[in-house]
N, C-alpha and C. Protein backbone atom coordinates (compact mmCIF):
# COMPACT_ATOMS: atom_id res chain seq x y z
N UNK A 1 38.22 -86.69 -33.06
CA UNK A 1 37.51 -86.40 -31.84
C UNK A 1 37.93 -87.42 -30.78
N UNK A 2 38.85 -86.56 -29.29
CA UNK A 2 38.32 -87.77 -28.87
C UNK A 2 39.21 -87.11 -27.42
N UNK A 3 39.53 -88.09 -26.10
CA UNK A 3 39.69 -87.49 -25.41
C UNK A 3 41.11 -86.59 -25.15
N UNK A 4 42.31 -87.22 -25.96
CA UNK A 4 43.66 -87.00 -26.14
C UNK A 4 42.71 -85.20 -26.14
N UNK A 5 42.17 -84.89 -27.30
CA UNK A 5 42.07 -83.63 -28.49
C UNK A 5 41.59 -82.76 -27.15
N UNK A 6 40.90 -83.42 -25.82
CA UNK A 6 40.66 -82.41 -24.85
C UNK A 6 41.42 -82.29 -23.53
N UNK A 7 42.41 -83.04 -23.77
CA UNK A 7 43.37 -82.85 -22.74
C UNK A 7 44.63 -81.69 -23.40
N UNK A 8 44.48 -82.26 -24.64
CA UNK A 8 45.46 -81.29 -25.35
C UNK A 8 45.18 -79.75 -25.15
N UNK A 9 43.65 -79.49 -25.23
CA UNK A 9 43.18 -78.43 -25.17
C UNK A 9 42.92 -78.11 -23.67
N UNK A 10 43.31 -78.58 -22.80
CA UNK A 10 43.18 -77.98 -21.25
C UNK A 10 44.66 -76.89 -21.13
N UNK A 11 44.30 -75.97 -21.05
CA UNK A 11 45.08 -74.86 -19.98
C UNK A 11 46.14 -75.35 -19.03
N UNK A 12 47.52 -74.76 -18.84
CA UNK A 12 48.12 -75.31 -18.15
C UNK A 12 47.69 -75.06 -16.53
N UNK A 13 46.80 -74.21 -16.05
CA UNK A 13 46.53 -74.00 -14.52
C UNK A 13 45.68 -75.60 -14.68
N UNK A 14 44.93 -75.90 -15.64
CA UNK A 14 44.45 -77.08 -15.45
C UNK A 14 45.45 -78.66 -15.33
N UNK A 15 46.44 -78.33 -15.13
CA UNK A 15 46.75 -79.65 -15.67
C UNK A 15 46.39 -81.14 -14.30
N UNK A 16 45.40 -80.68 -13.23
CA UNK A 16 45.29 -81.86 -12.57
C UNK A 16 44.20 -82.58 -13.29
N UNK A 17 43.47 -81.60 -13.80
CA UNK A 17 42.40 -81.69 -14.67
C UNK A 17 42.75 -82.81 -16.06
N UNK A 18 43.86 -82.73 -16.71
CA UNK A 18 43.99 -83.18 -17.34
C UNK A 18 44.82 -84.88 -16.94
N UNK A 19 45.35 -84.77 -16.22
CA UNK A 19 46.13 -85.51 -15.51
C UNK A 19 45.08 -86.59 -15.31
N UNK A 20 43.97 -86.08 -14.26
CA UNK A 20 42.81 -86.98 -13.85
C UNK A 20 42.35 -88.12 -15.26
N UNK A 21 41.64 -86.72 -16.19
CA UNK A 21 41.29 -86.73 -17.69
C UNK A 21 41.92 -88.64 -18.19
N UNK A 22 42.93 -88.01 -17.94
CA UNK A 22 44.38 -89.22 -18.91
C UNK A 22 43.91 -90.70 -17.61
N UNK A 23 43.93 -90.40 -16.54
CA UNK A 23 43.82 -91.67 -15.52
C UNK A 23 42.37 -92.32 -16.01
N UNK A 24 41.69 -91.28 -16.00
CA UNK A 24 40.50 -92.13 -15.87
C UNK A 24 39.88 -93.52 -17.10
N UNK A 25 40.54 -93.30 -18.46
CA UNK A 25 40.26 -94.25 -19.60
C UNK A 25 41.39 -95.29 -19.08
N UNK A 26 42.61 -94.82 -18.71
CA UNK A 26 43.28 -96.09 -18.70
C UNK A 26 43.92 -96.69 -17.23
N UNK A 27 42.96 -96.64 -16.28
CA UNK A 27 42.95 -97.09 -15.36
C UNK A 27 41.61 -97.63 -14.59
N UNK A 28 40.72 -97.81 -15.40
CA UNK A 28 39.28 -97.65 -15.16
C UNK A 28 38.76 -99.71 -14.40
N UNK A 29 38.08 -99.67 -13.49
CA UNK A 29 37.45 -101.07 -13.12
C UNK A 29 36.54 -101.30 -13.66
N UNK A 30 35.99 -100.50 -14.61
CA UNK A 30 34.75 -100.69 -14.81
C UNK A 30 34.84 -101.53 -16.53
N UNK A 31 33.38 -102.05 -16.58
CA UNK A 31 33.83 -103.15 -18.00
C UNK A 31 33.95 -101.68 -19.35
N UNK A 32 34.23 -101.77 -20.37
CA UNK A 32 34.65 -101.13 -21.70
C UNK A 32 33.34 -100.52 -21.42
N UNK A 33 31.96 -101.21 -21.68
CA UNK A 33 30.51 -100.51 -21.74
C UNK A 33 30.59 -99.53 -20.74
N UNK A 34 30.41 -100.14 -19.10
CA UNK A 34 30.18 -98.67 -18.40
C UNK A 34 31.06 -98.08 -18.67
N UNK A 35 32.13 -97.95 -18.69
CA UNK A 35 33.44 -96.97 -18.85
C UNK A 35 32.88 -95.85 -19.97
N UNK A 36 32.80 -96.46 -21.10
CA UNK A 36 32.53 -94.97 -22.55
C UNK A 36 30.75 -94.45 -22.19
N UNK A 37 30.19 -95.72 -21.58
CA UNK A 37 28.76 -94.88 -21.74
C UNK A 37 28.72 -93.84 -20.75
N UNK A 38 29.68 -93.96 -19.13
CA UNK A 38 29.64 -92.96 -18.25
C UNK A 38 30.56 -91.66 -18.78
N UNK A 39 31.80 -92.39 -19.34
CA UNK A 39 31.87 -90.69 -20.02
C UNK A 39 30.98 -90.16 -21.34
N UNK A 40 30.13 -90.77 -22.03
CA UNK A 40 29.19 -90.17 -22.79
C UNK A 40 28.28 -89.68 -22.26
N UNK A 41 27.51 -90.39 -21.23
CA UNK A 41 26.13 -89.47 -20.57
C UNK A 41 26.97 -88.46 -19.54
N UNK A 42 28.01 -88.78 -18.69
CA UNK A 42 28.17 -87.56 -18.36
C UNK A 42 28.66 -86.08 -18.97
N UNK A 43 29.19 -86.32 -20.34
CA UNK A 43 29.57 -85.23 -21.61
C UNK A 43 28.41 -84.89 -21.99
N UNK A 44 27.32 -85.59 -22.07
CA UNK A 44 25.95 -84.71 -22.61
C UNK A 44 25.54 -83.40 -21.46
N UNK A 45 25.86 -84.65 -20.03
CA UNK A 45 25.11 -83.78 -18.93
C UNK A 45 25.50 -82.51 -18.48
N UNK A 46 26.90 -81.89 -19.34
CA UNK A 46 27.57 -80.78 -18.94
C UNK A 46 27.15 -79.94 -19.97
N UNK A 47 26.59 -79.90 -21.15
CA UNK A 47 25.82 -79.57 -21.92
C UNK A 47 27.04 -78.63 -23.15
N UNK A 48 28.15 -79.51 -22.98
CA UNK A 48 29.17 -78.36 -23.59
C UNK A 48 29.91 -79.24 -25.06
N UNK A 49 29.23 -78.33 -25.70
CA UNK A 49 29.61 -79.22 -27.12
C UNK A 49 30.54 -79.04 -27.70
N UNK A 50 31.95 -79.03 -26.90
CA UNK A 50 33.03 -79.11 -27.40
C UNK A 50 33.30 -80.77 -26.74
N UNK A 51 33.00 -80.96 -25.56
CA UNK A 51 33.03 -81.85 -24.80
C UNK A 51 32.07 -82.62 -25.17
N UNK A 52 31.39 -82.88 -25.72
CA UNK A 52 30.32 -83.87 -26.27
C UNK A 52 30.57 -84.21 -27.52
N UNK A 53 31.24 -83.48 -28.31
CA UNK A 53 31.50 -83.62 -29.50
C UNK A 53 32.83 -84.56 -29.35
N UNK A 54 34.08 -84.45 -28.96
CA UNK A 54 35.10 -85.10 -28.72
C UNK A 54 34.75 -86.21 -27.84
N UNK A 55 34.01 -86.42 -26.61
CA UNK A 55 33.67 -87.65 -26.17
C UNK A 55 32.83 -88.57 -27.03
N UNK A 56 31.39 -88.14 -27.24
CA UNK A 56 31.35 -89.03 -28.43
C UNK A 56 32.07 -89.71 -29.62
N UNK A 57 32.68 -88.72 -30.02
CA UNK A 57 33.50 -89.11 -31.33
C UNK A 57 34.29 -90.36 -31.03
N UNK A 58 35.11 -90.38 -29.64
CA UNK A 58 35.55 -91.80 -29.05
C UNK A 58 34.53 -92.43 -28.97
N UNK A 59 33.58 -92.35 -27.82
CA UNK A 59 32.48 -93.11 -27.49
C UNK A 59 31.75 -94.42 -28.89
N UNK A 60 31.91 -93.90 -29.58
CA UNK A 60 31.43 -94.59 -30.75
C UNK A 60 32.48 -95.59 -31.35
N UNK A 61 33.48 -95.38 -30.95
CA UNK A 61 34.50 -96.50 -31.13
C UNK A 61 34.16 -97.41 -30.18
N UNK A 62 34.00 -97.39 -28.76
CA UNK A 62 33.62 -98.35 -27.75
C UNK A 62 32.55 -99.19 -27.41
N UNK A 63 31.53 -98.19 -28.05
CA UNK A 63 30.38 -98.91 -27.83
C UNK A 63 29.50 -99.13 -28.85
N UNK A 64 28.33 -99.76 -28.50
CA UNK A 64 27.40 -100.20 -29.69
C UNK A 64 26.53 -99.53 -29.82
N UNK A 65 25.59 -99.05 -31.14
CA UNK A 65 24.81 -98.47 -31.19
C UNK A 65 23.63 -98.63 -29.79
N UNK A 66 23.33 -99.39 -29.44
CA UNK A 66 22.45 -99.63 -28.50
C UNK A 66 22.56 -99.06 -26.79
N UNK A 67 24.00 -99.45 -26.84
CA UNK A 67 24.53 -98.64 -25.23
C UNK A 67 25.03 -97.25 -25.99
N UNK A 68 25.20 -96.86 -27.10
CA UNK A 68 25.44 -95.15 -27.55
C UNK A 68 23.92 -94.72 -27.04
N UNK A 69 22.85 -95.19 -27.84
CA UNK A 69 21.76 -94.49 -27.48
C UNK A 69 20.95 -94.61 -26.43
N UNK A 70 21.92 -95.64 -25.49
CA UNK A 70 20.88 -95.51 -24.06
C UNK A 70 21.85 -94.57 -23.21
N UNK A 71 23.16 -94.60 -23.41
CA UNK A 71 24.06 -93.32 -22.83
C UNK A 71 22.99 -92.04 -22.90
N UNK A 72 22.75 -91.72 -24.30
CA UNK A 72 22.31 -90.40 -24.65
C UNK A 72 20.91 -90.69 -23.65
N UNK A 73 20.29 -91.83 -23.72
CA UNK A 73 18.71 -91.91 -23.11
C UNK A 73 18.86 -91.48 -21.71
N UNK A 74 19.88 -91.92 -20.77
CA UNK A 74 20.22 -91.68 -19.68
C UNK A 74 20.41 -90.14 -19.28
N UNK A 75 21.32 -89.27 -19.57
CA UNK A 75 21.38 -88.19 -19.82
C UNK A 75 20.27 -87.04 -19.99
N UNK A 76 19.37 -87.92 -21.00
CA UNK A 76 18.16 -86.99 -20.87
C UNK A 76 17.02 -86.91 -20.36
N UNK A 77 16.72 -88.31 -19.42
CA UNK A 77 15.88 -88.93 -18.70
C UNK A 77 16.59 -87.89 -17.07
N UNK A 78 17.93 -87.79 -17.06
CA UNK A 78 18.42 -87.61 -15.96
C UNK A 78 18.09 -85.99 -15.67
N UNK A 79 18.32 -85.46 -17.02
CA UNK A 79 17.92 -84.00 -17.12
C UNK A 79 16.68 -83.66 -16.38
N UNK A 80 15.58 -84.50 -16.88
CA UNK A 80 14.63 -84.35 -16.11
C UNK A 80 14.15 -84.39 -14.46
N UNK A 81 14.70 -85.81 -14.35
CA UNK A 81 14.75 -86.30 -12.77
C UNK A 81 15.51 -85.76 -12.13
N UNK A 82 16.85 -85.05 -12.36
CA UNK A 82 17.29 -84.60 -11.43
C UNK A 82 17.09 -83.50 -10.58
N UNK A 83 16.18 -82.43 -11.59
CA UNK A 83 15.57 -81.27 -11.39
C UNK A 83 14.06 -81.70 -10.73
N UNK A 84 13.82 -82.50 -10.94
CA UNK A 84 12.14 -82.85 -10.20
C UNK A 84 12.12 -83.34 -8.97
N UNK A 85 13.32 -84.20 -8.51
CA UNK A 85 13.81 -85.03 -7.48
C UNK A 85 14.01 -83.94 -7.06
N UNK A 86 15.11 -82.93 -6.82
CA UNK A 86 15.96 -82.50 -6.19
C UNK A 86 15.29 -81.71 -5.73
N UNK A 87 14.04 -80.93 -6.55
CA UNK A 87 13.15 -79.69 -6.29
C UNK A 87 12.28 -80.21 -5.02
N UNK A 88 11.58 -81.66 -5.58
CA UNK A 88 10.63 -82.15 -4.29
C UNK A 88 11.61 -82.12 -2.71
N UNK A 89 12.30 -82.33 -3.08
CA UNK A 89 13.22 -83.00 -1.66
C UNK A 89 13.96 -81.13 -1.00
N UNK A 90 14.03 -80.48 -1.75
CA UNK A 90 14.50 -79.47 -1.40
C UNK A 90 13.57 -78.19 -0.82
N UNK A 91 12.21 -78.59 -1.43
CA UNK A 91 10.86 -77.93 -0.81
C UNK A 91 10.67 -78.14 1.16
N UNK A 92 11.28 -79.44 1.21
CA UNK A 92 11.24 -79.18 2.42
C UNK A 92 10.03 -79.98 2.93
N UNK A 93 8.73 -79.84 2.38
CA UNK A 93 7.01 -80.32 2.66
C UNK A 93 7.57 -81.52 2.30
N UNK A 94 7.37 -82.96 3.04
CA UNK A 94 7.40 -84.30 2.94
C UNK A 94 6.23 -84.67 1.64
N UNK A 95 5.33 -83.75 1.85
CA UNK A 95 3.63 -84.18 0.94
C UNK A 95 4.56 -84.50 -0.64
N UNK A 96 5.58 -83.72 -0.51
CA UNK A 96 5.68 -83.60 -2.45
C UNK A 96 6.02 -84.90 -2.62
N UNK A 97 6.69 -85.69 -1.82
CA UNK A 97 7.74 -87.04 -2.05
C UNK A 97 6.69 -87.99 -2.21
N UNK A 98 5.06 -87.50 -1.71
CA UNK A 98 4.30 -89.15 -1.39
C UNK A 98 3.38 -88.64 -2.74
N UNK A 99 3.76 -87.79 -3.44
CA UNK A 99 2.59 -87.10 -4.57
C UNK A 99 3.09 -88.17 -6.08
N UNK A 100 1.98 -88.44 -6.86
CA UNK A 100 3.19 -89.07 -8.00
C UNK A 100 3.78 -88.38 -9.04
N UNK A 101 4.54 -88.87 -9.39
CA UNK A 101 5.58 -87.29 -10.58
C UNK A 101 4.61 -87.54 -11.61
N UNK A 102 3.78 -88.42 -12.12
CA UNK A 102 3.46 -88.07 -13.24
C UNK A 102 4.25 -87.68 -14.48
N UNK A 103 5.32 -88.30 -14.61
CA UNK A 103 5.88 -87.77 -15.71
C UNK A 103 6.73 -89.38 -16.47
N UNK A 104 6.95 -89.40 -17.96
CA UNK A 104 7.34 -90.51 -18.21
C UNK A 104 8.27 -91.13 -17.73
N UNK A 105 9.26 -92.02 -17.59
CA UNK A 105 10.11 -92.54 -17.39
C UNK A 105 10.63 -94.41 -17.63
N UNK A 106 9.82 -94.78 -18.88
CA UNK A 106 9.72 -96.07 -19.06
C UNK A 106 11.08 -96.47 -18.98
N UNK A 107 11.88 -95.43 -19.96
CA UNK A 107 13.26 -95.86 -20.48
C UNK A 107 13.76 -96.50 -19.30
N UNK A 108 13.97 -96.10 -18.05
CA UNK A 108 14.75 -96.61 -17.04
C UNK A 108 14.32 -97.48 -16.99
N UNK A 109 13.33 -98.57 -16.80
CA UNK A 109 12.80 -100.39 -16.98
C UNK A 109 12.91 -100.59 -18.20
N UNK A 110 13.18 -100.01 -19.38
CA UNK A 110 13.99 -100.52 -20.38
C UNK A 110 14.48 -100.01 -21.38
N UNK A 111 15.61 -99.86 -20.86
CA UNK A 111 17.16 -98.51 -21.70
C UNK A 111 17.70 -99.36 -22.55
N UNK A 112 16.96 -100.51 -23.08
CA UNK A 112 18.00 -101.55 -24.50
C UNK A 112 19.54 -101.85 -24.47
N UNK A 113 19.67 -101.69 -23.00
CA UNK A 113 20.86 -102.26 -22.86
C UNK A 113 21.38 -102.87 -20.82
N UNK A 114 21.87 -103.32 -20.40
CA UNK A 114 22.10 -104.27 -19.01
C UNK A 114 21.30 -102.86 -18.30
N UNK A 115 20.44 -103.20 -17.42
CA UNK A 115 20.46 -102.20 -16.59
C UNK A 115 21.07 -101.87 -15.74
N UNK A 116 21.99 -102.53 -15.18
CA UNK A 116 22.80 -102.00 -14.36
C UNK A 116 23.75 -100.86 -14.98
N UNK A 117 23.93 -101.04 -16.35
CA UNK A 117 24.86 -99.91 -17.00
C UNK A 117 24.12 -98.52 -16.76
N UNK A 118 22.86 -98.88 -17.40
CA UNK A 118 22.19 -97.63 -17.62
C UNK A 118 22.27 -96.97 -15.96
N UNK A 119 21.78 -97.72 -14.87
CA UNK A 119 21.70 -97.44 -13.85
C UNK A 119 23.03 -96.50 -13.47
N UNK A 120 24.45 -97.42 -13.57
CA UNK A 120 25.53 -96.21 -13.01
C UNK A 120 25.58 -94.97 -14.10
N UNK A 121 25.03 -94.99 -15.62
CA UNK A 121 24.85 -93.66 -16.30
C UNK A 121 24.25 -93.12 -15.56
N UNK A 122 23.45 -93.32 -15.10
CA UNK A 122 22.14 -92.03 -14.64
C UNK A 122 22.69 -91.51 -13.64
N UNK A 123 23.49 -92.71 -12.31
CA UNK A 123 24.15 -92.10 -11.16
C UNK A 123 25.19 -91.19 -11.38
N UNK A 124 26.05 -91.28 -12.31
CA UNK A 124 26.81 -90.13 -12.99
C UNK A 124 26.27 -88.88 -13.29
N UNK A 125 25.48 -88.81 -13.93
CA UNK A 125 24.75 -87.87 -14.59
C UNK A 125 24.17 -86.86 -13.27
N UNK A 126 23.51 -87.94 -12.42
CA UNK A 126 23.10 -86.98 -11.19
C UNK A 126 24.54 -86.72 -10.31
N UNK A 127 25.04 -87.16 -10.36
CA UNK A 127 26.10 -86.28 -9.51
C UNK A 127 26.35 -84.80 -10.42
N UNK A 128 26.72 -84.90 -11.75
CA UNK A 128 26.93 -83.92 -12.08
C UNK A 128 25.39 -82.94 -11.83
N UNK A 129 24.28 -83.54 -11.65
CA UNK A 129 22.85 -82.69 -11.88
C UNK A 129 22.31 -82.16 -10.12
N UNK A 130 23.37 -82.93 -9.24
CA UNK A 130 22.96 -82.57 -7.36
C UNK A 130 22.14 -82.91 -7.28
N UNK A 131 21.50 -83.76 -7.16
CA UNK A 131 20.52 -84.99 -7.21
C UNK A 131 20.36 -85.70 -6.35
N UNK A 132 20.45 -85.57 -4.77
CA UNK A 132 20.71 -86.09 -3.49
C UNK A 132 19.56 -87.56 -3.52
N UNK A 133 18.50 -86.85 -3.98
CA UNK A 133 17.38 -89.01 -4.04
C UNK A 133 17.96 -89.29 -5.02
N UNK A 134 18.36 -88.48 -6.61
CA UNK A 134 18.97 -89.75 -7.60
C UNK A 134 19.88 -90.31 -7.16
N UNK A 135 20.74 -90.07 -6.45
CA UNK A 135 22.29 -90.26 -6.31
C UNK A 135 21.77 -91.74 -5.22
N UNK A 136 21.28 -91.17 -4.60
CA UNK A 136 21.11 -92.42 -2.85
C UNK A 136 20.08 -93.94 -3.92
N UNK A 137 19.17 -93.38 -4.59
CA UNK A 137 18.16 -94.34 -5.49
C UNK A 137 19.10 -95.02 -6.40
N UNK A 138 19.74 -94.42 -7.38
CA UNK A 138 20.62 -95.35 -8.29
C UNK A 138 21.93 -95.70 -7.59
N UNK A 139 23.03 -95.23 -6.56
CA UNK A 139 23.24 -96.06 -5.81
C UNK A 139 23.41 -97.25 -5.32
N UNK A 140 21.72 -97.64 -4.49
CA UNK A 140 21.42 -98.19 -4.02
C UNK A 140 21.15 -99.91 -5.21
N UNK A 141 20.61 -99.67 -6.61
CA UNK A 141 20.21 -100.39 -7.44
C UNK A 141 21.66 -101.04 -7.82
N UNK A 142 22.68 -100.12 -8.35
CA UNK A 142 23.87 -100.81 -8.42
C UNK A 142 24.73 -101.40 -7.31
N UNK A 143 24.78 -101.27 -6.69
CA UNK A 143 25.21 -101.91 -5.05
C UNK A 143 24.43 -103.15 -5.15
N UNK A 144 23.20 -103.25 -4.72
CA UNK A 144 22.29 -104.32 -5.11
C UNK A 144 22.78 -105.16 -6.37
N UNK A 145 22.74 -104.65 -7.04
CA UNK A 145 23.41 -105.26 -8.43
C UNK A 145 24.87 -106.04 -9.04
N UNK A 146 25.99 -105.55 -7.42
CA UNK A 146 27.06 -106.09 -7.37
C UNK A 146 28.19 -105.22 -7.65
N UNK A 147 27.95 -104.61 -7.89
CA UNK A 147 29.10 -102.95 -8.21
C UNK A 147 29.86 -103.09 -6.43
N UNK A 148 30.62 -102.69 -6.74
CA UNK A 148 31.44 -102.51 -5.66
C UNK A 148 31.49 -100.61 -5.13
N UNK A 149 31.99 -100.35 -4.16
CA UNK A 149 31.70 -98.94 -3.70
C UNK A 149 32.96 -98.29 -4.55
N UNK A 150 33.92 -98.98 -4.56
CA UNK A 150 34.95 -98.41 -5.67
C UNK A 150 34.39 -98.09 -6.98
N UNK A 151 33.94 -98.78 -7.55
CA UNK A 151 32.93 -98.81 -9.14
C UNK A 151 32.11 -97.57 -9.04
N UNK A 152 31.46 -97.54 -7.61
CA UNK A 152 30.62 -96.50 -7.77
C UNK A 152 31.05 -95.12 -7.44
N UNK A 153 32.37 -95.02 -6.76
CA UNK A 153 33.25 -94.08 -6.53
C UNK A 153 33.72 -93.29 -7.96
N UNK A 154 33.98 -94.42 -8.74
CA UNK A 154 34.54 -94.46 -10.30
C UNK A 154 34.17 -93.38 -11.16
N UNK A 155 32.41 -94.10 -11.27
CA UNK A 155 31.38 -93.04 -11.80
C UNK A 155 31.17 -91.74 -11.24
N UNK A 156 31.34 -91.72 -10.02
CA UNK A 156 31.47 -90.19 -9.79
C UNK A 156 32.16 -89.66 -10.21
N UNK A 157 33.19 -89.71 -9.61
CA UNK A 157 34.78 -88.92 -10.58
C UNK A 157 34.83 -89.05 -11.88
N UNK A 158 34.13 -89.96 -12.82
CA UNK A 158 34.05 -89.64 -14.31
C UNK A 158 33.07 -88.26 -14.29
N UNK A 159 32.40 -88.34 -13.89
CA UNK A 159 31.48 -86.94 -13.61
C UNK A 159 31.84 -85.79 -13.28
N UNK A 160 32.56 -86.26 -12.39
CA UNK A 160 33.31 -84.64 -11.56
C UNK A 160 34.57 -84.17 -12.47
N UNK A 161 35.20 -85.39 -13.12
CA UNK A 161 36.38 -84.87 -14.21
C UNK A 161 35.58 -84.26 -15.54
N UNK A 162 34.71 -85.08 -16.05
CA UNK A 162 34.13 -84.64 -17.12
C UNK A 162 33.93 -83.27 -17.25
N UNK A 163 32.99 -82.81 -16.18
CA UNK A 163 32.22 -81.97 -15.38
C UNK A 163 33.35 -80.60 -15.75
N UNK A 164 34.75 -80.89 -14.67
CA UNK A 164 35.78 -80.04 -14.62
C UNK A 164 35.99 -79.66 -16.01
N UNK A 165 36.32 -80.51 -17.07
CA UNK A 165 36.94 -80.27 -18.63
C UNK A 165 36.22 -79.76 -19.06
N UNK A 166 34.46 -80.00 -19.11
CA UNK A 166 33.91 -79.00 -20.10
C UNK A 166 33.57 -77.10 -19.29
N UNK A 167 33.49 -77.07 -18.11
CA UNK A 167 33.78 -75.80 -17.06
C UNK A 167 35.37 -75.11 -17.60
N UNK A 168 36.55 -75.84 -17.51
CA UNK A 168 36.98 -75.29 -18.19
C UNK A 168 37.59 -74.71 -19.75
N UNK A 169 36.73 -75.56 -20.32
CA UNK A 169 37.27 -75.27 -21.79
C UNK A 169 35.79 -74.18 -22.24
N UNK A 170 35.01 -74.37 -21.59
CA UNK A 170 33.76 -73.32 -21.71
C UNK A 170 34.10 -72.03 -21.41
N UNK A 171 35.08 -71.75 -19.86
CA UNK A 171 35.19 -70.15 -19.65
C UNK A 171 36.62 -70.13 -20.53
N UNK A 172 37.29 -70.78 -20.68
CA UNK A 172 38.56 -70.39 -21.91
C UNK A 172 37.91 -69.92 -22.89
N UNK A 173 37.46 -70.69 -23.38
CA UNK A 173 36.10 -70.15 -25.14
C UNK A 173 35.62 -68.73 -24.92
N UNK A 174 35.04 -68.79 -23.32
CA UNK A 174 34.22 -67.31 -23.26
C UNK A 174 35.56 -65.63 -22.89
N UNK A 175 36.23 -66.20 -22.18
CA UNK A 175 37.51 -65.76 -21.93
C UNK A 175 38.44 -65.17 -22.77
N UNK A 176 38.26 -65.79 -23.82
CA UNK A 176 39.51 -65.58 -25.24
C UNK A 176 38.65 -64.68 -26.15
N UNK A 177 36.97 -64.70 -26.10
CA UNK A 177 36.62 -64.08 -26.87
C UNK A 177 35.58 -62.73 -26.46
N UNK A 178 36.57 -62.40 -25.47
CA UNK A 178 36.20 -61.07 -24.68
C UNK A 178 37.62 -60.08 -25.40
């Protein structure tokens, strides 16, 4: 499992896709941790388990049990927020933003691993989830935190590549078996 096994498997109309794919592990600013945990929470966040299955399978070479399962914590914390955020803010009525969500969210004050990591997971995750307050909110925490706008540029495009590989190896799958 791992990312070679999904570049191999990209389509040749894809190959910027793959191209990107190949840049992004070995050209990366970011330390070893954010690097595998942003492509792990963003492979959950595409929900495509060909792509989750092969990113993890690396992912677990890179990281430690502790940033593996706050990757995954991120991801599913993000699932939530990104759809609750995005809904309040997209309603339009200011009232929803000053209402409280009421809903858990400890993990983010403590994901068992740097928060700043967890922080650019989640900002990943919402890019892939359109998340206009997650995106500007976590952001804002890593900036604060010393990330550079390149770093945070980084995490996007792990998102938006991720994003691309499992979109297309999903309609190939559905495609081939029509």
């Amino acid at each position: 499992m791992s990312i070679d096994n999904l570049k191999s498997a990209l389509p040749g109309y894809a190959k910027d896709i793959k191209l990107n794919l190949g840049s992004l592990v070995t050209t990366s600013s970011l330390s070893e941790q954010q690097l595998w945990g942003t492509l792990l929470a963003t492979a959950i966040a595409t929900k495509s388990p060909r792509v989750i299955a092969e990113v993890s399978g690396e992912a677990a070479d890179h990281l430690s049990a502790e940033a593996f399962t706050a990757a995954k914590a991120a991801a599913s914390i993000m699932a939530m927020n990104n759809v609750y955020y995005r809904s309040t803010h997209l309603i339009g009525d200011e009232t929803y933003a000053t209402m409280p969500a009421k809903l858990r969210m400890t993990v983010i004050g403590n994901p068992g691993v740097d928060k700043l990591d967890f922080e650019l997971w989640s900002l990943a995750v919402s890019a892939i989830g359109g998340c206009g307050k997650c995106l500007e909110s976590h952001e804002k925490v890593v900036r604060s935190a010393g990330l550079s706008r390149e770093q945070v540029q980084e995490a996007i495009k792990i998102g938006a590549v991720v994003n691309a590989v499992a979109t297309t190896l999903e309609a190939e799958a559905a495609l081939t078996a029509v």
